[in-house]
C-alpha atoms as a PDB file:
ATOM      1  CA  UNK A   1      25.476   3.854   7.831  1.00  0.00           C
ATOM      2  CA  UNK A   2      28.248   5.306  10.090  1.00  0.00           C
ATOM      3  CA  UNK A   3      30.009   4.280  13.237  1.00  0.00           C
ATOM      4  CA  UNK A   4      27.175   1.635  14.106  1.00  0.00           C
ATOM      5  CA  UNK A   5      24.055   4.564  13.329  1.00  0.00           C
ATOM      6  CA  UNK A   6      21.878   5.497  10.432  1.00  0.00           C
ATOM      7  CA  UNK A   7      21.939   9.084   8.934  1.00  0.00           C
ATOM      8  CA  UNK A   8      19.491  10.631   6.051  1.00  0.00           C
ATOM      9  CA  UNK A   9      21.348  13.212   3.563  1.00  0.00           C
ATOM     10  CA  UNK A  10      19.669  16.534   4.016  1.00  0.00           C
ATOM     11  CA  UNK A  11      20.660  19.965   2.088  1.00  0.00           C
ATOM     12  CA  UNK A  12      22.550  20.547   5.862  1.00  0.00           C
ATOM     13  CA  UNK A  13      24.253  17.842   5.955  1.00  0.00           C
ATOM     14  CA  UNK A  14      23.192  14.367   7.532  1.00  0.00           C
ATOM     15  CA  UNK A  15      21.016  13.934   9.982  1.00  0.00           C
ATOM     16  CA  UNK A  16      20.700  11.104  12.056  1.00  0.00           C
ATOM     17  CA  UNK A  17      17.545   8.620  11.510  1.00  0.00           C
ATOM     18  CA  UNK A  18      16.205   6.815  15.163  1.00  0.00           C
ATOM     19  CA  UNK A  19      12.763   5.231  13.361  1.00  0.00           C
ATOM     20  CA  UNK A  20      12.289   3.676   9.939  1.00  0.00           C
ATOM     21  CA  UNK A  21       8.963   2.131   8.545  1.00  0.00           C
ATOM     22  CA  UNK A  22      10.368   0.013   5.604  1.00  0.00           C
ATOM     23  CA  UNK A  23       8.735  -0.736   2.566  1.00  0.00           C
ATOM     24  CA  UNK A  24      10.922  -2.849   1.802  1.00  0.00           C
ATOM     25  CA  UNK A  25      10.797  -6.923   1.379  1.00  0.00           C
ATOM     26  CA  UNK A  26      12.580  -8.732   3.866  1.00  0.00           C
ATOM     27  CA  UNK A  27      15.177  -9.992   1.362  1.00  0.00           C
ATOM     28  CA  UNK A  28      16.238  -6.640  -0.004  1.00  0.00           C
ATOM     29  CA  UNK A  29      16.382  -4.942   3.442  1.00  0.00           C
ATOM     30  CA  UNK A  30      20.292  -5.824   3.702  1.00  0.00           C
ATOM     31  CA  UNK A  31      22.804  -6.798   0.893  1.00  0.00           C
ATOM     32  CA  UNK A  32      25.068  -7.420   3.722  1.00  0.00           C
ATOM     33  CA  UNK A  33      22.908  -9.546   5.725  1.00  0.00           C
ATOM     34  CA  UNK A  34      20.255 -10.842   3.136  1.00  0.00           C
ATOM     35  CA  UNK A  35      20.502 -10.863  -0.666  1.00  0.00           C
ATOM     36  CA  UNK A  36      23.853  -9.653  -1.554  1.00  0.00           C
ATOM     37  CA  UNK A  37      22.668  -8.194  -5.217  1.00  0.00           C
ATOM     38  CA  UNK A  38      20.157  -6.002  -3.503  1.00  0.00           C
ATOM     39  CA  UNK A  39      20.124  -2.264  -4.392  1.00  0.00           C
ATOM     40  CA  UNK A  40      16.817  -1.035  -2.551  1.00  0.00           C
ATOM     41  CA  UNK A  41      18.267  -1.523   1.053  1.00  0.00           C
ATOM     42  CA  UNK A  42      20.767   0.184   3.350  1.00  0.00           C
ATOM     43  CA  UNK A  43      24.133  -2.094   3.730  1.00  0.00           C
ATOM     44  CA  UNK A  44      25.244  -2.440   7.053  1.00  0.00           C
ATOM     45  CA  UNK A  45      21.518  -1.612   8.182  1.00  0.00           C
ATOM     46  CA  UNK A  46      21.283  -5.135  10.502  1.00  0.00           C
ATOM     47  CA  UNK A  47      24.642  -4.350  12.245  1.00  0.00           C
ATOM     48  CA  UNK A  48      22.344  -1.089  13.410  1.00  0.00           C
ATOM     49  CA  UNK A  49      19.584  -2.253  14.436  1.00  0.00           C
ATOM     50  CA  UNK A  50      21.383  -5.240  16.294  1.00  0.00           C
ATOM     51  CA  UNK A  51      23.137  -2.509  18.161  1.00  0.00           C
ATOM     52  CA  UNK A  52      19.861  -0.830  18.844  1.00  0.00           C
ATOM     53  CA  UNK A  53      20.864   2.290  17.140  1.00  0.00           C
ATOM     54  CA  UNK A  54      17.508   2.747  15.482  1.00  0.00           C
ATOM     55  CA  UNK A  55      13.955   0.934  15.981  1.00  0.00           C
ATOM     56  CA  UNK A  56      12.151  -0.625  12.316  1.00  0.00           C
ATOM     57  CA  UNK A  57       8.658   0.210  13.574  1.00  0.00           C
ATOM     58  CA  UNK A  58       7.460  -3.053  11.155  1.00  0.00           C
ATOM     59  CA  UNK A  59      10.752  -5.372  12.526  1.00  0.00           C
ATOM     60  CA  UNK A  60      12.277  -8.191   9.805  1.00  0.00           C
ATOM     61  CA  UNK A  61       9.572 -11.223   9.819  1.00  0.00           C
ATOM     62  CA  UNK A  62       6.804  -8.917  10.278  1.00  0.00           C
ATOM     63  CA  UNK A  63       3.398  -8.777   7.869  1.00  0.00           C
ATOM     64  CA  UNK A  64       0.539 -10.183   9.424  1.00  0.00           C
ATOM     65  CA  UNK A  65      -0.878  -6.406   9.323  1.00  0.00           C
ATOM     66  CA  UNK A  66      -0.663  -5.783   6.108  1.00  0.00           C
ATOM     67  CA  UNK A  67      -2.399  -9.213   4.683  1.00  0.00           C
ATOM     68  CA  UNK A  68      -5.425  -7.318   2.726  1.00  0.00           C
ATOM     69  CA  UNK A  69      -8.015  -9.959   4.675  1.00  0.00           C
ATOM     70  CA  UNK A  70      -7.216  -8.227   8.202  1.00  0.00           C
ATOM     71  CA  UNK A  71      -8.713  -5.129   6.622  1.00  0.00           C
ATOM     72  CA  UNK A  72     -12.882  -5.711   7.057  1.00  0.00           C
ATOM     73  CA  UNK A  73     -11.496  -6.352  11.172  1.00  0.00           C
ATOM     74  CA  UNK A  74     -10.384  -2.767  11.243  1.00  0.00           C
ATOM     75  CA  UNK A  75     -13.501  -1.302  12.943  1.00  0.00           C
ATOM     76  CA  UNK A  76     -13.894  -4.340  15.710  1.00  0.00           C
ATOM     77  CA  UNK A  77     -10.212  -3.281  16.163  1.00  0.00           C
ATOM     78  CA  UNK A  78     -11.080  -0.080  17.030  1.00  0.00           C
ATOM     79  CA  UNK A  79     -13.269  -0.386  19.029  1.00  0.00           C
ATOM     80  CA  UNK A  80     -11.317  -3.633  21.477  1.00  0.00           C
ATOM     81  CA  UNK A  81      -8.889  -1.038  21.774  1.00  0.00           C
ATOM     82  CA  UNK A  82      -9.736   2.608  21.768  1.00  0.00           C
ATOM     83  CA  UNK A  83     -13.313   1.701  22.841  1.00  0.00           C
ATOM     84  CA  UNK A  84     -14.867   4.374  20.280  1.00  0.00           C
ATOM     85  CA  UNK A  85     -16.535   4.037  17.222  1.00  0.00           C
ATOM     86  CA  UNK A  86     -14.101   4.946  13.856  1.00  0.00           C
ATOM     87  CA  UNK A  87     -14.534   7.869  12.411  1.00  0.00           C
ATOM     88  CA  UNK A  88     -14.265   6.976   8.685  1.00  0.00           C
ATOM     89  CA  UNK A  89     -16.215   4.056   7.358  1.00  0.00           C
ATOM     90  CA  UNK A  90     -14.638   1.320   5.466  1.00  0.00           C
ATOM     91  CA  UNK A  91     -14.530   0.327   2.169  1.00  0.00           C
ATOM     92  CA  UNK A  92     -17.093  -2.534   2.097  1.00  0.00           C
ATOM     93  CA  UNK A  93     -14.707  -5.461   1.845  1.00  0.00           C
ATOM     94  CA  UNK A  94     -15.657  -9.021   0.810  1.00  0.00           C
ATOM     95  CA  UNK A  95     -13.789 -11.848   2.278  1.00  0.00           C
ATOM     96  CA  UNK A  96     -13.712 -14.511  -0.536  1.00  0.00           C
ATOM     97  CA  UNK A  97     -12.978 -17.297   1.904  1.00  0.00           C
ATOM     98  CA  UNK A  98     -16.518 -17.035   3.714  1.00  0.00           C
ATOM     99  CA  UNK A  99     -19.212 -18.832   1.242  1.00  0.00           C
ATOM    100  CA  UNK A 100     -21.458 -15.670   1.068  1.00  0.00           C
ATOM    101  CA  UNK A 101     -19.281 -13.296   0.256  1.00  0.00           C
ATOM    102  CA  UNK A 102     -17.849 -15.352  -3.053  1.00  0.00           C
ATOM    103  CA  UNK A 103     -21.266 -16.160  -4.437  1.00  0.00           C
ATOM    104  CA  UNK A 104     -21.303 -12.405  -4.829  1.00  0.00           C
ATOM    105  CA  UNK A 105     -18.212 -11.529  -6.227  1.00  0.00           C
ATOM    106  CA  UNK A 106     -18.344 -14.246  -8.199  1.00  0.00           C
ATOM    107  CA  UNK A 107     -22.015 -12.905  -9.539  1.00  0.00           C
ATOM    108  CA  UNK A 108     -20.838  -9.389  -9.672  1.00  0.00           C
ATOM    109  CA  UNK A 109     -16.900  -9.585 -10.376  1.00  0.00           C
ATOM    110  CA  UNK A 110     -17.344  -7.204 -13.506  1.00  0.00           C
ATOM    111  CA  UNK A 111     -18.427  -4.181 -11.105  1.00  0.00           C
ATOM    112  CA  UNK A 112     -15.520  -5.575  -8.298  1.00  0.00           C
ATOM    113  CA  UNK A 113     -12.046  -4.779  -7.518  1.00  0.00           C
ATOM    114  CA  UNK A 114     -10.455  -8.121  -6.923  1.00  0.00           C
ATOM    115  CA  UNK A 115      -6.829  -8.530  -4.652  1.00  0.00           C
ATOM    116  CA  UNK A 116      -4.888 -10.656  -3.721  1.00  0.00           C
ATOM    117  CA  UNK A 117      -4.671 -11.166   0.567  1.00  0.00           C
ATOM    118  CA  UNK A 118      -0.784 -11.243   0.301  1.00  0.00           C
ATOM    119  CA  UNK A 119      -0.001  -9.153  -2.846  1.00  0.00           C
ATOM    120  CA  UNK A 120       1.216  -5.575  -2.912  1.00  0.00           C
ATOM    121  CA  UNK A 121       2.411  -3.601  -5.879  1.00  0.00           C
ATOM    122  CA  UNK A 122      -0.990  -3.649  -8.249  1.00  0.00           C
ATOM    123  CA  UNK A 123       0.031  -7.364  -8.677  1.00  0.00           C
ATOM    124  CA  UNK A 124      -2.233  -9.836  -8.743  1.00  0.00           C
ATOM    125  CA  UNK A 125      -5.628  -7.809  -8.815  1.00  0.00           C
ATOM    126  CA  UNK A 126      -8.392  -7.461 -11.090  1.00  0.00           C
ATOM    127  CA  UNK A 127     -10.140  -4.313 -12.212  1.00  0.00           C
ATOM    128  CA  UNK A 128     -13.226  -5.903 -13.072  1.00  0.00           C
ATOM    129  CA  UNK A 129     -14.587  -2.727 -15.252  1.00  0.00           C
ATOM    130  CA  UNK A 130     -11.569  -2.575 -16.708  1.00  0.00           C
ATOM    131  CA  UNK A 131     -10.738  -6.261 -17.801  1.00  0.00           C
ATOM    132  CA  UNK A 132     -11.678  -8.557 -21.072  1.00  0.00           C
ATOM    133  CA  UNK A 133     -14.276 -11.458 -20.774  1.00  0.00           C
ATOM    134  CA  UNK A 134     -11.483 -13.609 -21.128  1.00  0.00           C
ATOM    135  CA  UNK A 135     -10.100 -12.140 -18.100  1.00  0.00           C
ATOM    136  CA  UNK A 136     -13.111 -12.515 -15.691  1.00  0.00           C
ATOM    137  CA  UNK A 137     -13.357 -15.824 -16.903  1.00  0.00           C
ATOM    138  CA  UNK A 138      -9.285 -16.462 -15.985  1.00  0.00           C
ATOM    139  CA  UNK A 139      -9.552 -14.766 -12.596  1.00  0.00           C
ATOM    140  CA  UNK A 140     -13.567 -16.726 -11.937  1.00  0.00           C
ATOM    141  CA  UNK A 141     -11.055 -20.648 -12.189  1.00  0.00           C
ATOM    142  CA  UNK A 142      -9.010 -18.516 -10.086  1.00  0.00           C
ATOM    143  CA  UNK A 143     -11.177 -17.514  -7.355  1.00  0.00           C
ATOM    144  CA  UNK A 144     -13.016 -20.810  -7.650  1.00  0.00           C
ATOM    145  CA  UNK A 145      -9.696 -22.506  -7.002  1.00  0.00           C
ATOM    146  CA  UNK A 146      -8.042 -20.875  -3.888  1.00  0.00           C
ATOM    147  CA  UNK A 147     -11.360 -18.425  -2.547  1.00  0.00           C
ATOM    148  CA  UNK A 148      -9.325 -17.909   0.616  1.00  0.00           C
ATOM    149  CA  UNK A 149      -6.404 -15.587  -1.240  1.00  0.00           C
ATOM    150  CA  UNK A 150      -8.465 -13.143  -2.084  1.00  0.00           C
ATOM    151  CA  UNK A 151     -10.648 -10.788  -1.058  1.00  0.00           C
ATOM    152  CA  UNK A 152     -12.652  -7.810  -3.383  1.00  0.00           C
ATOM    153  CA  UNK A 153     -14.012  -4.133  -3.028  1.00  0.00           C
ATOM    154  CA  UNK A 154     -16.507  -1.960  -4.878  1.00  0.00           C
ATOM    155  CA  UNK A 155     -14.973   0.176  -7.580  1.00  0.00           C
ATOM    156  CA  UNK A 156     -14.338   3.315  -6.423  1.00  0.00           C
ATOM    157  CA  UNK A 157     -14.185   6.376  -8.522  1.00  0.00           C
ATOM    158  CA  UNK A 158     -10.777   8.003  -8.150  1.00  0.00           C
ATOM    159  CA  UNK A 159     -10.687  11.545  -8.433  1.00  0.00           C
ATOM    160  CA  UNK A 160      -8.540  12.767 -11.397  1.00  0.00           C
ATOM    161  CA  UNK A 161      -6.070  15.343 -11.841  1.00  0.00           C
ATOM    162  CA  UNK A 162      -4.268  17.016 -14.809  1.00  0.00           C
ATOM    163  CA  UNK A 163      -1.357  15.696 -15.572  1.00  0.00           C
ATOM    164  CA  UNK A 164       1.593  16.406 -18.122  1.00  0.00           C
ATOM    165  CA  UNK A 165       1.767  13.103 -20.283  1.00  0.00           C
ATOM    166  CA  UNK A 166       3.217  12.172 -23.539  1.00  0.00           C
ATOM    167  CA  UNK A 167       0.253  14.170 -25.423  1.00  0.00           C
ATOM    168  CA  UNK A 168       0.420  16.966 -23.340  1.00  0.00           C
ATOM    169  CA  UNK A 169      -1.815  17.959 -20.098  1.00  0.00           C
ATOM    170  CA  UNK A 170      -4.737  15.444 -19.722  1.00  0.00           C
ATOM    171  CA  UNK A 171      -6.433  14.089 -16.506  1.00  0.00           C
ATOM    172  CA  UNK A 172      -5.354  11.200 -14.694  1.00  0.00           C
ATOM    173  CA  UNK A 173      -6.689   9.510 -11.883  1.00  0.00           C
ATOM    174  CA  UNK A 174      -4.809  10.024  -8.723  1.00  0.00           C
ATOM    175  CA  UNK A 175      -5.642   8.803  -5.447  1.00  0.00           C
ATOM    176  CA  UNK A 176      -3.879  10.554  -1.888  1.00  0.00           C
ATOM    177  CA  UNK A 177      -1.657   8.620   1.073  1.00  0.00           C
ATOM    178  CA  UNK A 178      -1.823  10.935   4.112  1.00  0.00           C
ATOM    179  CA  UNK A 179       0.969  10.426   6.800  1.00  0.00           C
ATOM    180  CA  UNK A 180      -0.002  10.239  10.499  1.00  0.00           C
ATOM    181  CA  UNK A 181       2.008  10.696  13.621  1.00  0.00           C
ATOM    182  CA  UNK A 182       0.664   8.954  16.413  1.00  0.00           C
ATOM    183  CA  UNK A 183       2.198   9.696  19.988  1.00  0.00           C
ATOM    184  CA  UNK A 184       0.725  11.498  22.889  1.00  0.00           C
ATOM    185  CA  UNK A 185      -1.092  13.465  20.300  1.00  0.00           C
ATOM    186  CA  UNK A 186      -2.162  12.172  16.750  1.00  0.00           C
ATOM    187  CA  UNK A 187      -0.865  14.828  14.164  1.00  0.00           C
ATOM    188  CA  UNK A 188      -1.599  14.895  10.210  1.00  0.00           C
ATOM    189  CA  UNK A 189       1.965  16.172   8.700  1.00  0.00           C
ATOM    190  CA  UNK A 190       1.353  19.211   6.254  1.00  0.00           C
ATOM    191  CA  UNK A 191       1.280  17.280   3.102  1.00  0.00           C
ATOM    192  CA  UNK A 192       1.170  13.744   1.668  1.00  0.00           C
ATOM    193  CA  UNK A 193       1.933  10.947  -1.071  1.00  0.00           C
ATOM    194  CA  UNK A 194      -0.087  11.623  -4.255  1.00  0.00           C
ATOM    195  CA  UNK A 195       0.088   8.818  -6.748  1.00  0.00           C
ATOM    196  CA  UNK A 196      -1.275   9.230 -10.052  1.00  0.00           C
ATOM    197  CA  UNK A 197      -2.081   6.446 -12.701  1.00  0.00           C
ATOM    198  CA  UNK A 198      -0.628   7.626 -15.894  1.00  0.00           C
ATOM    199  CA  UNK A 199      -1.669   5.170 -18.312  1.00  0.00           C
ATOM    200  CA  UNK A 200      -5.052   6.575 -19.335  1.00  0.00           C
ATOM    201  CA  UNK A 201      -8.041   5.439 -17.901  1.00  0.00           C
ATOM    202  CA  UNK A 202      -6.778   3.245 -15.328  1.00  0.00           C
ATOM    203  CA  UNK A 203      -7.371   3.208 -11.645  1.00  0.00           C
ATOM    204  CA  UNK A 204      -3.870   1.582 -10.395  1.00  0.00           C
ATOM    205  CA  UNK A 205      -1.588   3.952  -9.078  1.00  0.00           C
ATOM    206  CA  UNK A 206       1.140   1.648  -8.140  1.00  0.00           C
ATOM    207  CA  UNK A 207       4.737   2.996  -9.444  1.00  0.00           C
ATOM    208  CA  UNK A 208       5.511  -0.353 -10.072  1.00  0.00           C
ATOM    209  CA  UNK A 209       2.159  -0.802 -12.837  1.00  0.00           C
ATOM    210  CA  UNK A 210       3.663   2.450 -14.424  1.00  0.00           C
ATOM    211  CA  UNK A 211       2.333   5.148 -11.937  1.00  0.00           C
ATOM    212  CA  UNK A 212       3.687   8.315 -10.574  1.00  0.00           C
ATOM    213  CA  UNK A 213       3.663  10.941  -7.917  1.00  0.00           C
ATOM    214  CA  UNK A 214       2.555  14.579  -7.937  1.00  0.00           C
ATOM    215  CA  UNK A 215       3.864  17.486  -5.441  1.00  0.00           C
ATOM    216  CA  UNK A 216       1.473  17.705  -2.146  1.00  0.00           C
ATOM    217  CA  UNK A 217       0.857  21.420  -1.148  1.00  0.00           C
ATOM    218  CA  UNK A 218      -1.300  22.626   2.284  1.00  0.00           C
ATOM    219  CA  UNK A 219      -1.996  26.234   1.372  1.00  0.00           C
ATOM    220  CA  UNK A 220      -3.527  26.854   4.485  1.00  0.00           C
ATOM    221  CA  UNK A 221      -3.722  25.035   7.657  1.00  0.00           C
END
């Protein structure tokens, strides 16, 4: 932050920042404004944006959009407001709050991916392939208990990639985050966000359950 604007170090110098999407918790944003021990925000980032020096695409208070129980609306979203059909289908998503759709998670939950509506991070999920008897039976009270804060997927089968670990090169499964700018045009930037799960076998590539991130390269275009 300087002189009431928001600049990004670059190899040329700084360069001046007029858009942020934050992944960042509300709390953290601001140690100047919010929690004062925070070190994953910008300090004197609220002063900024107060002075409307730069726009937070996702403002403070914001989240509705990324509760995981808006996701099986996508499509019908789509389609109220482009008026076309989307071009890539959906994961099948069950909503544990409707009656149905628990009776079969609840039947199948060792073949399910299980998340919370409001968590992020790899926290609170089950891996149902992946996870004890005694922890199908935990998460089962769980569901049983509060249906309506969770919702559950099909386990998909992650690609896999090798990867230098401890032991030396072996795969790991990695999944890709392509970025889109949407304007006038919609344009796919040249690369991406490749996270890989490094503990063997597992299918959570969160850096915060112990995952990592791989170089993206577009050869050709």
């Amino acid at each position: 932050m300087r002189d009431s604007f928001v600049y990004m170090r670059t190899t040329r110098g700084p360069k001046r920042v007029d858009v942020i999407y934050r992944r960042v918790d509300d709390d953290f944003l601001d140690p100047l404004a919010f929690r004062p021990n925070s070190t994953l925000g910008c300090a004197g980032l609220l002063n900024v944006y107060r002075a409307g020096n730069v726009t937070l695409c996702n403002a403070i208070g914001t989240g509705v959009a990324d509760d995981k129980s808006i996701y099986p609306f996508v499509p019908r979203m789509i389609e109220f407001y482009l008026g076309e059909k989307p071009i890539l289908s959906n994961v099948p998503t069950y909503q544990c709050r409707n009656p149905e759709d628990l009776k079969y998670v609840l039947a199948n939950l060792k073949e399910l991916v299980v998340k919370e509506v409001h968590g992020a991070g790899g926290y609170g999920m089950l891996v149902g392939p992946a996870a004890s008897s005694e922890e199908l039976e935990q998460f089962r009270r769980v569901l049983q208990a509060r249906p309506e804060g969770y919702i559950a997927q099909p386990t998909l089968s992650l690609s896999s990639c090798p990867t230098f670990v401890d032991k030396g090169i072996a795969p790991r499964h990695i999944d890709l985050r392509p970025f889109v700018l949407s304007g006038k045009e919609v344009q796919m930037v040249p690369g991406g966000l490749t996270r890989v799960a490094l503990k063997e076998g597992s299918l959570v590539v969160n850096s915060s359950q112990g995952g990592g991130t791989k170089d993206t390269w577009i050869l050709e275009i």
